[in-house]
Structure formats: structure tokens, C-alpha cells
N, C-alpha and C. Protein backbone atom coordinates (compact mmCIF):
# COMPACT_ATOMS: atom_id res chain seq x y z
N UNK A 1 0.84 -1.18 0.00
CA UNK A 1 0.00 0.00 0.00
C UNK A 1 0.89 1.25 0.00
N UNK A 2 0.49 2.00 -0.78
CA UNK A 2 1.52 3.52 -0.55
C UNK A 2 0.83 4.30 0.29
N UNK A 3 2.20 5.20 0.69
CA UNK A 3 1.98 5.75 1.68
C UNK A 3 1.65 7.22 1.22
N UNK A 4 0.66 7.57 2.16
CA UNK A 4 0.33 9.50 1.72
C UNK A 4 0.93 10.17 2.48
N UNK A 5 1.33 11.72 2.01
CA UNK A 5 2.20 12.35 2.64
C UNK A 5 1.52 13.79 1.79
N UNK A 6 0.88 14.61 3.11
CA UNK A 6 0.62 15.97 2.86
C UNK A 6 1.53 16.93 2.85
N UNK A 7 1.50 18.32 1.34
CA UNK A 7 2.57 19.22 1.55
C UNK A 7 2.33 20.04 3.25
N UNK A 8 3.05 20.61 3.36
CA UNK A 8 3.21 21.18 4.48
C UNK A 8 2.43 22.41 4.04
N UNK A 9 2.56 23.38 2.58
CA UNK A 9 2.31 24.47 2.86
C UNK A 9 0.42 24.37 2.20
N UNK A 10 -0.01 23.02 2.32
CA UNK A 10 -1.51 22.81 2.23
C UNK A 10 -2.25 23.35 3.35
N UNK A 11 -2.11 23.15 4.49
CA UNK A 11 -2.54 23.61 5.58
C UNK A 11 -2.43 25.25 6.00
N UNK A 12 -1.32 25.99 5.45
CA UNK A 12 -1.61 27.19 5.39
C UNK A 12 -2.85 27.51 4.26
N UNK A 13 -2.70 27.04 3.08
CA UNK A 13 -3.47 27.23 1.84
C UNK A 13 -4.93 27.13 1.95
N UNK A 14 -4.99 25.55 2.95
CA UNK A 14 -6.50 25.46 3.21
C UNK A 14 -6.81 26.41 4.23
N UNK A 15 -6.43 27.35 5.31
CA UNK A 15 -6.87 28.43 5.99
C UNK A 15 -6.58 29.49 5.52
N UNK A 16 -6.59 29.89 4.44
CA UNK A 16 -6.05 31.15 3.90
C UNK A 16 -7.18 31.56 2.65
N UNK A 17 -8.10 30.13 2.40
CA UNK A 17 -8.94 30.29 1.41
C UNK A 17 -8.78 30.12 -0.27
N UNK A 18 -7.43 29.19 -0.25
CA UNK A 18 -6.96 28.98 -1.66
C UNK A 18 -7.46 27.84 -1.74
N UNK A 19 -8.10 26.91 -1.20
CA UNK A 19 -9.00 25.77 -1.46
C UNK A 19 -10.20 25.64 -1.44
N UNK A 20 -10.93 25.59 -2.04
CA UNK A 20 -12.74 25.30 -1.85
C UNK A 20 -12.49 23.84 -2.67
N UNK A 21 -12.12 22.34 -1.72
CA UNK A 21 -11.86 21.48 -1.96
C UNK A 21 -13.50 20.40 -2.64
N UNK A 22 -14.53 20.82 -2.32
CA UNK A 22 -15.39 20.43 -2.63
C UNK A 22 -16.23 21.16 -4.13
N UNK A 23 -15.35 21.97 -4.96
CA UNK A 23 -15.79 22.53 -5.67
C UNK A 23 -14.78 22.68 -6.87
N UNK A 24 -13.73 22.76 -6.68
CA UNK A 24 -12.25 23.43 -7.22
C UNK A 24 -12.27 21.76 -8.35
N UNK A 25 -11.71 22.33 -9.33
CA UNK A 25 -10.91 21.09 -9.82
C UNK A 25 -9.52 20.48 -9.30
N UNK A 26 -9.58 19.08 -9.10
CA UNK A 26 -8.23 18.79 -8.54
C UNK A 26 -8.03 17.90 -9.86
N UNK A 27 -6.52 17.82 -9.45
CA UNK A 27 -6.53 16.55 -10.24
C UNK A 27 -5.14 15.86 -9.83
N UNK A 28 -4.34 14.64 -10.21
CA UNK A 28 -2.99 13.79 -10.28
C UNK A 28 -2.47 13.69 -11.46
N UNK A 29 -1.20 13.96 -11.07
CA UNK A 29 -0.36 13.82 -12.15
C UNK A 29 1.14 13.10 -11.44
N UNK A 30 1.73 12.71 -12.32
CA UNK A 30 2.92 11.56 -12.10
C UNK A 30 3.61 11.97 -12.14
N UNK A 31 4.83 11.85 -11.29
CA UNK A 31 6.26 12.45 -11.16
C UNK A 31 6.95 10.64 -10.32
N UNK A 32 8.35 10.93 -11.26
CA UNK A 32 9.49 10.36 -10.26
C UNK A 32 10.46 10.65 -9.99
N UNK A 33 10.35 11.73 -9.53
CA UNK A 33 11.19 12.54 -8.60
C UNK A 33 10.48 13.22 -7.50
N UNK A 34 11.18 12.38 -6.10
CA UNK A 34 10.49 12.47 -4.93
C UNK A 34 10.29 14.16 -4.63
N UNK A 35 8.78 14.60 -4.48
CA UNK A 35 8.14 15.90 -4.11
C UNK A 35 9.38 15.93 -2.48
N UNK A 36 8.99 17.24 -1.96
CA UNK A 36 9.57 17.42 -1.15
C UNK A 36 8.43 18.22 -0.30
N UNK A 37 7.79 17.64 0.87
CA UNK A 37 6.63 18.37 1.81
C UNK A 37 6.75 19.46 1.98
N UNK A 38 8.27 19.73 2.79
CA UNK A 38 8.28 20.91 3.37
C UNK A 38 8.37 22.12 2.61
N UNK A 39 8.77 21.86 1.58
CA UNK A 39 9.63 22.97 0.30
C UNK A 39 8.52 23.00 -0.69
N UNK A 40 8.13 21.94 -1.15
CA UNK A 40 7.55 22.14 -2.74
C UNK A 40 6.19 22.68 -2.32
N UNK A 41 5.26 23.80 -2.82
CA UNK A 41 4.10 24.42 -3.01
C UNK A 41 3.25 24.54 -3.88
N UNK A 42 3.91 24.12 -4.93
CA UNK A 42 2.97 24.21 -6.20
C UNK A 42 3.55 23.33 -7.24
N UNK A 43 2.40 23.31 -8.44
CA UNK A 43 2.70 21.75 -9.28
C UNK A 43 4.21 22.49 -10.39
N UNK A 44 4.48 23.60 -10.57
CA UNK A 44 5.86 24.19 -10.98
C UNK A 44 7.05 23.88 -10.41
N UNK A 45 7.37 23.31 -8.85
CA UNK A 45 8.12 22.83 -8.44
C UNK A 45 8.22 21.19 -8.69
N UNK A 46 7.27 20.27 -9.06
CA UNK A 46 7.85 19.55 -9.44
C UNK A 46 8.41 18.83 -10.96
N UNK A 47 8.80 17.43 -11.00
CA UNK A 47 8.97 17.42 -12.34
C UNK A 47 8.34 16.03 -12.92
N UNK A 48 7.24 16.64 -13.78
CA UNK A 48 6.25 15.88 -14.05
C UNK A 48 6.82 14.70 -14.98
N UNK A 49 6.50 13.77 -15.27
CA UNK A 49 6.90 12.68 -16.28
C UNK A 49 6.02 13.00 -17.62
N UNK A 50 7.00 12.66 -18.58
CA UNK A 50 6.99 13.21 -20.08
C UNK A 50 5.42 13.14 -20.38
N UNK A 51 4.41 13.99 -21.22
CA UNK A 51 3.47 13.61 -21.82
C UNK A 51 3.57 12.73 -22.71
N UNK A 52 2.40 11.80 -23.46
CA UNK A 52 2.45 11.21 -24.45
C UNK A 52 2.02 9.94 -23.86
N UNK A 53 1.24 8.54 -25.00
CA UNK A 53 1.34 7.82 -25.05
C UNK A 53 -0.21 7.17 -23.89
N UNK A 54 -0.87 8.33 -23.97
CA UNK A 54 -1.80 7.85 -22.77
C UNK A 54 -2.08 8.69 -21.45
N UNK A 55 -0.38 9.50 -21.65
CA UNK A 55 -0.50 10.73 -20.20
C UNK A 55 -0.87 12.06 -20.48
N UNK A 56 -1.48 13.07 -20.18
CA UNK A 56 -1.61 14.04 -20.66
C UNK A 56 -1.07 14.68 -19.68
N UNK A 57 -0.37 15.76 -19.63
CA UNK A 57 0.44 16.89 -19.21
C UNK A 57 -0.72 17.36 -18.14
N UNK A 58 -0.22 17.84 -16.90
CA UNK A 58 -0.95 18.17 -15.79
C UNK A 58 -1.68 16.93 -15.62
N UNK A 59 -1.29 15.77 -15.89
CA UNK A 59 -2.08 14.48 -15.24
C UNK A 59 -3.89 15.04 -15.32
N UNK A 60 -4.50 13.64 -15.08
CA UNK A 60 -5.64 13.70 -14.65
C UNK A 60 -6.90 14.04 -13.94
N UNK A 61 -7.86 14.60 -14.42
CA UNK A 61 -9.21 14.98 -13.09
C UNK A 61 -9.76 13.92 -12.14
N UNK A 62 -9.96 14.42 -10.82
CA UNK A 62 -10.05 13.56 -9.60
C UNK A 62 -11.32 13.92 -9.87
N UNK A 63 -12.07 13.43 -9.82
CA UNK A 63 -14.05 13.17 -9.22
C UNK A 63 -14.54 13.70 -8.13
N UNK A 64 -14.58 14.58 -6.97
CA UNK A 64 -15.37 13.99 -5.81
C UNK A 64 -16.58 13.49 -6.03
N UNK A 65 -16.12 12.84 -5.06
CA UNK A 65 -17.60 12.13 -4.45
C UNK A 65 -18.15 12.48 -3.64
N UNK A 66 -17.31 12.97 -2.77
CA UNK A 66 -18.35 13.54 -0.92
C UNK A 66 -17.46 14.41 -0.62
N UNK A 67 -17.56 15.70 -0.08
CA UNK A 67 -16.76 17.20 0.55
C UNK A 67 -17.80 17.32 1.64
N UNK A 68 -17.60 16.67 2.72
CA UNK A 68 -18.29 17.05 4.19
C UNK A 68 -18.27 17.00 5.18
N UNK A 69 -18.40 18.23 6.31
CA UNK A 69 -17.62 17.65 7.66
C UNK A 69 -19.53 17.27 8.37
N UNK A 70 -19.15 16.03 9.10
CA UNK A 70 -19.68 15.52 10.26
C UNK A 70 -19.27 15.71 11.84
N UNK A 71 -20.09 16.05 12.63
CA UNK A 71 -19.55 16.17 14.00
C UNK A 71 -18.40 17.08 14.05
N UNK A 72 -18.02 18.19 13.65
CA UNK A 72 -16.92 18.66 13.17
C UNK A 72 -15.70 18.51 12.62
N UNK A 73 -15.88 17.37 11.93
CA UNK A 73 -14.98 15.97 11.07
C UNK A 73 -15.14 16.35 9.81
N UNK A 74 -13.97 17.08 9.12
CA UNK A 74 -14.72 16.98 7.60
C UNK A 74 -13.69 16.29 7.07
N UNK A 75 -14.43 15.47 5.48
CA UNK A 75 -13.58 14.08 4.69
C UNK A 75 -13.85 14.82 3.24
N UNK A 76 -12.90 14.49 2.50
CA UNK A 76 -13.07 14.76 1.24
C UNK A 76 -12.45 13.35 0.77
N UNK A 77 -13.76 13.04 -0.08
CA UNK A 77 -13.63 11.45 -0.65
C UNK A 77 -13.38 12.11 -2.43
N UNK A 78 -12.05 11.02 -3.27
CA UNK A 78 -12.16 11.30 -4.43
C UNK A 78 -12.59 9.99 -4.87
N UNK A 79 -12.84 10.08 -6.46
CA UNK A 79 -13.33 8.60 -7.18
C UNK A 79 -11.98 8.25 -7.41
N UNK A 80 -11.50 6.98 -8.07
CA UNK A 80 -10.38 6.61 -7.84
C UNK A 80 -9.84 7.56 -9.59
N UNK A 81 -8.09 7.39 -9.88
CA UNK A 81 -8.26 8.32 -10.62
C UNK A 81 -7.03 7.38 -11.57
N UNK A 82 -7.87 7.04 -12.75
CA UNK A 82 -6.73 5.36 -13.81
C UNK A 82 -5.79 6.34 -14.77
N UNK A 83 -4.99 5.83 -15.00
CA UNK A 83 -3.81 6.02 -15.93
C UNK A 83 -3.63 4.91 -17.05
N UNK A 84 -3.98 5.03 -18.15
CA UNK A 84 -3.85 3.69 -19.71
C UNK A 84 -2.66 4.24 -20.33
N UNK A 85 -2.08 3.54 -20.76
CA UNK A 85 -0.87 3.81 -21.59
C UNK A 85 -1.53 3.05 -22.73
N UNK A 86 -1.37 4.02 -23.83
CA UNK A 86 -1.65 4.08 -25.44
C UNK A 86 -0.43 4.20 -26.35
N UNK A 87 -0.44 3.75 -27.03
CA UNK A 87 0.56 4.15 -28.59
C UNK A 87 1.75 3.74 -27.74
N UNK A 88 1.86 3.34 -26.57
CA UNK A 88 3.37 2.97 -26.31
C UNK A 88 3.71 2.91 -24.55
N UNK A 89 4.37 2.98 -23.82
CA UNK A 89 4.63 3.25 -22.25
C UNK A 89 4.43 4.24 -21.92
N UNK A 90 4.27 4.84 -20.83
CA UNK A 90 4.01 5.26 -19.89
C UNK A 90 5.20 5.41 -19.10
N UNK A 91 5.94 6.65 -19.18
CA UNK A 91 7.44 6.65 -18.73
C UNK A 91 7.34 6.26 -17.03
N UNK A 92 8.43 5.76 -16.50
CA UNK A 92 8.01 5.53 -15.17
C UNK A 92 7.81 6.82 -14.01
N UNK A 93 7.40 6.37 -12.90
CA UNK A 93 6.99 7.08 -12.06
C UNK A 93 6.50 6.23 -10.21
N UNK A 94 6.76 7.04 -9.94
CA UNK A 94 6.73 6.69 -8.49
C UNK A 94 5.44 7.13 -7.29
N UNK A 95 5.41 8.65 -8.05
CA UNK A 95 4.69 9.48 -6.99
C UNK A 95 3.35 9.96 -7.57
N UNK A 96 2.28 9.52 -7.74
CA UNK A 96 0.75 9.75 -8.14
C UNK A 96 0.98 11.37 -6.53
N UNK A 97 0.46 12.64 -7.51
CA UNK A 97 0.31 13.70 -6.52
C UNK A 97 -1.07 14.60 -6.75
N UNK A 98 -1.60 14.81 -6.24
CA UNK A 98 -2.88 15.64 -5.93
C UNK A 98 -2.20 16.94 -6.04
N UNK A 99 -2.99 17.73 -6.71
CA UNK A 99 -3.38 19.52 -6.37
C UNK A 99 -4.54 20.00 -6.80
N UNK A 100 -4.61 21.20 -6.81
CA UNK A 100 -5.46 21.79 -7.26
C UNK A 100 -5.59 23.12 -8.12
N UNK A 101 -6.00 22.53 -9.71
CA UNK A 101 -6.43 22.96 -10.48
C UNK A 101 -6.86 24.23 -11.12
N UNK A 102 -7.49 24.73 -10.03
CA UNK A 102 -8.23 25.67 -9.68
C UNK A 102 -7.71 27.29 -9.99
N UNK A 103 -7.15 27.26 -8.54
CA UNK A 103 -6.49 28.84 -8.00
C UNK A 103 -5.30 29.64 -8.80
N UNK A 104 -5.71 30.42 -8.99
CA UNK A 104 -4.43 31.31 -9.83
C UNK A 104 -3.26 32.01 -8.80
N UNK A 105 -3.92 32.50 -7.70
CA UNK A 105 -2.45 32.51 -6.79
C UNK A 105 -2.61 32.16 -5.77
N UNK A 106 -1.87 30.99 -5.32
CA UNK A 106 -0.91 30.64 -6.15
C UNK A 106 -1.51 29.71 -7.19
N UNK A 107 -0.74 29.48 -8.51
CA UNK A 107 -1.37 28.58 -9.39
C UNK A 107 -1.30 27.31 -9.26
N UNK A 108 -1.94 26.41 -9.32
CA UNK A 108 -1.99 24.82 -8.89
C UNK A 108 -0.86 24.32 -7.56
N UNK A 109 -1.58 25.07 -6.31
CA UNK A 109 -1.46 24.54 -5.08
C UNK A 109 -1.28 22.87 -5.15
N UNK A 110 -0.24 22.28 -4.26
CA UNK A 110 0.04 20.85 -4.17
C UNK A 110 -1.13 20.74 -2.95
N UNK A 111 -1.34 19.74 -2.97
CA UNK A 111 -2.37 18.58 -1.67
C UNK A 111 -1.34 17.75 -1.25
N UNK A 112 -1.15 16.45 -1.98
CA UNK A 112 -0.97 16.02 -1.05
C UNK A 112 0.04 14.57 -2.09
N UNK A 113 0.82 13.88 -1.87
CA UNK A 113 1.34 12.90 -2.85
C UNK A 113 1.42 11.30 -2.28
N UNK A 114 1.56 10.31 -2.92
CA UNK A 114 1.82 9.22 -2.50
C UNK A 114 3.10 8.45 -3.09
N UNK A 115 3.30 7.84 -1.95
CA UNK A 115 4.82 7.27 -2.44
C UNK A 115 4.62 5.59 -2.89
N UNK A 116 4.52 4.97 -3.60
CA UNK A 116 4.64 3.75 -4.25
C UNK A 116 6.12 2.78 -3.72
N UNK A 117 6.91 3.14 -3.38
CA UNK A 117 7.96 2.70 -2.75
C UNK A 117 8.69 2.25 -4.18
N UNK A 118 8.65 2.27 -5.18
CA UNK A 118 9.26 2.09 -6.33
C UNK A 118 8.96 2.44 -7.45
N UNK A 119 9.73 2.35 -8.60
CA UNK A 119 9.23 3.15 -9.86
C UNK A 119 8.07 1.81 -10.54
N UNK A 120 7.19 2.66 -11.48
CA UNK A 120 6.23 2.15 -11.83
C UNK A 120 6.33 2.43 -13.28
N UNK A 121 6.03 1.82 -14.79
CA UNK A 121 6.27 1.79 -15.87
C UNK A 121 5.11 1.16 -16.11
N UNK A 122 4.32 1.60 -16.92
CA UNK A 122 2.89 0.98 -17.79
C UNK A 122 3.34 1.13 -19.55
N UNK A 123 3.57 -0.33 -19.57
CA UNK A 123 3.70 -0.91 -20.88
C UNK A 123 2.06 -0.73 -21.48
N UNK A 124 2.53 -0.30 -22.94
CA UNK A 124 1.16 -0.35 -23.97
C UNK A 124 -0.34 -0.89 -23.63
N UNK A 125 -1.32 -0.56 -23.38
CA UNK A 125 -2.18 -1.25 -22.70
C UNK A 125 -2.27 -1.27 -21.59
N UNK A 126 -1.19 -0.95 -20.75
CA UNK A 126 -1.74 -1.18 -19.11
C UNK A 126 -2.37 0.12 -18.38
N UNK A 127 -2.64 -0.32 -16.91
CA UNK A 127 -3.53 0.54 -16.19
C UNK A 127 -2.82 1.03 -15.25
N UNK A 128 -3.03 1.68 -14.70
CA UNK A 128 -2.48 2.25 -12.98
C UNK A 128 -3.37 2.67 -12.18
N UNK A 129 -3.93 2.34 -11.50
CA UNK A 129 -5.10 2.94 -10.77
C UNK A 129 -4.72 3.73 -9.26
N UNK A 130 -5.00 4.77 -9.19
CA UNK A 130 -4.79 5.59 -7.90
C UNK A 130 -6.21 5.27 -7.18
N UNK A 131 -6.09 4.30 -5.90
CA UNK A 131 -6.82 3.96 -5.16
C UNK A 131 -7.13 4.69 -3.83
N UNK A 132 -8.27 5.71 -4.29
CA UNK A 132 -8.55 5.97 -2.80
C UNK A 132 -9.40 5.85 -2.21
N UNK A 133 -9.42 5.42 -0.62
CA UNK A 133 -9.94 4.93 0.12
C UNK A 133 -11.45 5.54 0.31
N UNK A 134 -12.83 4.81 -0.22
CA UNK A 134 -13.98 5.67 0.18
C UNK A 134 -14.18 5.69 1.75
N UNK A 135 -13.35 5.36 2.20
CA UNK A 135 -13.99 5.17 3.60
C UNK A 135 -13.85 6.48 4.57
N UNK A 136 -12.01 6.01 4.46
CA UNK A 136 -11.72 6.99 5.04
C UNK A 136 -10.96 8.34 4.40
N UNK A 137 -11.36 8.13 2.99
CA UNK A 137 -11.25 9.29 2.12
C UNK A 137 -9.77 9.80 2.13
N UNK A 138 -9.53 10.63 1.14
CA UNK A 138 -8.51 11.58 0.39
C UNK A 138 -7.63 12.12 1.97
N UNK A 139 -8.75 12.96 2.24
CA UNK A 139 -7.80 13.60 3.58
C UNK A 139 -9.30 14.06 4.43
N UNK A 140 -8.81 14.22 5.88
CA UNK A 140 -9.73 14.26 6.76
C UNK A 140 -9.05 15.57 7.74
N UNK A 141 -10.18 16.53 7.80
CA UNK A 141 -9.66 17.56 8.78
C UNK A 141 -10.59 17.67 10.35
N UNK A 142 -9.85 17.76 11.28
CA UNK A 142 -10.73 17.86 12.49
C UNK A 142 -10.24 19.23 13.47
């Protein structure tokens, strides 16, 4: 299972009003070159893996499904979010990362990334699926 790991400067971002996480477009995109929490802020700091072949540049749109706090618990659930490699591979990659879409300043705020513990390569035809948890959802604030 990979592990998630929130940027650091998300939590300023989400109290500052650069997120309306239940509304905003997010989306993932692939990098293998490990993000850095404390430092990296936006999807310009990192370095995305080549377009082509199935990937499109700024990676993919996340779905929500549910943006709601309970008991003063709020969860933001995404749909899960696939990667196909077409016309050829899918250069490798390690780190499936969340941001958001959305905000112009700053422009595409980081969320949050996952680490795979190794590089990942999708030969012609294959899938990658970014699995997230409906349960206990994307990220949970209390």
C-alpha cells in the first residue's frame, strides 16, 4: 500500500482560502522525482513525467464524491483516478500527486502525494489505478 504524505504548505493554503476542496478542480499527475513536503508548493516545483502515449500533461481529473464535515470531522472522498498507456509506455513514475487545479495565486497549489515505494512503468495497454480509500477518504480535517 503507498503511503500519503501531505505538503506542508496545504494547511496554510487550506486556511487562507486557496481551497474550496469540494468545488475546485483537482486533479494527479505523475512524477518520479520524490516531491519534497516541506519545500515544494505548487505543481511548478515539481517534475512531471513526459506527456504522451496515454498521459496528458498536468495528469488527470479527480471526481469527488463527498466534501463534508460531520460532527466537526470533515472528509473529502475522491473517485479513484486510472492512468492507460496508449501508442506505447508510460514513462516511469513513483509518486501519483494531488493539487489543485483551480487557483491562480498561487497557481496549482500541491495537496498532497503518494509514495509507491518504487518506480512504476505501464507498458502499452496497461492501467495504474490511484486507489482511494472511500472510507476513510482523500484527507480528513478535524
Amino acid at each position: 500500500m503507498a503511503s500519503a504524505t501531505k505538503f506542508q504548505q496545504f494547511v496554510e493554503h487550506a486556511m487562507e482560502k486557496v481551497h474550496n476542496l469540494g468545488a475546485d478542480t483537482l486533479k494527479v499527475l505523475l512524477t518520479n522525482t520524490a516531491p519534497n513536503a516541506a519545500t515544494n508548493t505548487v505543481k511548478a516545483d515539481l517534475t512531471e513525467i513526459a506527456a504522451g502515449n496515454g498521459y496528458t500533461a498536468g495528469g488527470n481529473a479527480a471526481s469527488t464524491t463527498s466534501s463534508a464535515q460531520s460532527g466537526g470531522n470533515y472528509k473529502l472522498v475522491l473517485a479513484d483516478v486510472v492512468f492507460t498507456a496508449a501508442g506505447g509506455a508510460i514513462p516511469s513514475f513513483r509518486y501519483p500527486t494531488l493539487y489543485n487545479d483551480t487557483p491562480t495565486s498561487p497557481a496549482d497549489p500541491l495537496i498532497q502525494y503518494w509514495d509507491y515505494g518504487s518506480s512504476i512503468t505501464l507498458a502499452d495497454g496497461e492501467s495504474f489505478t490511484t486507489d482511494f480509500d472511500p472510507t476513510t477518504g482523500v484527507l480528513q480535517a478535524a
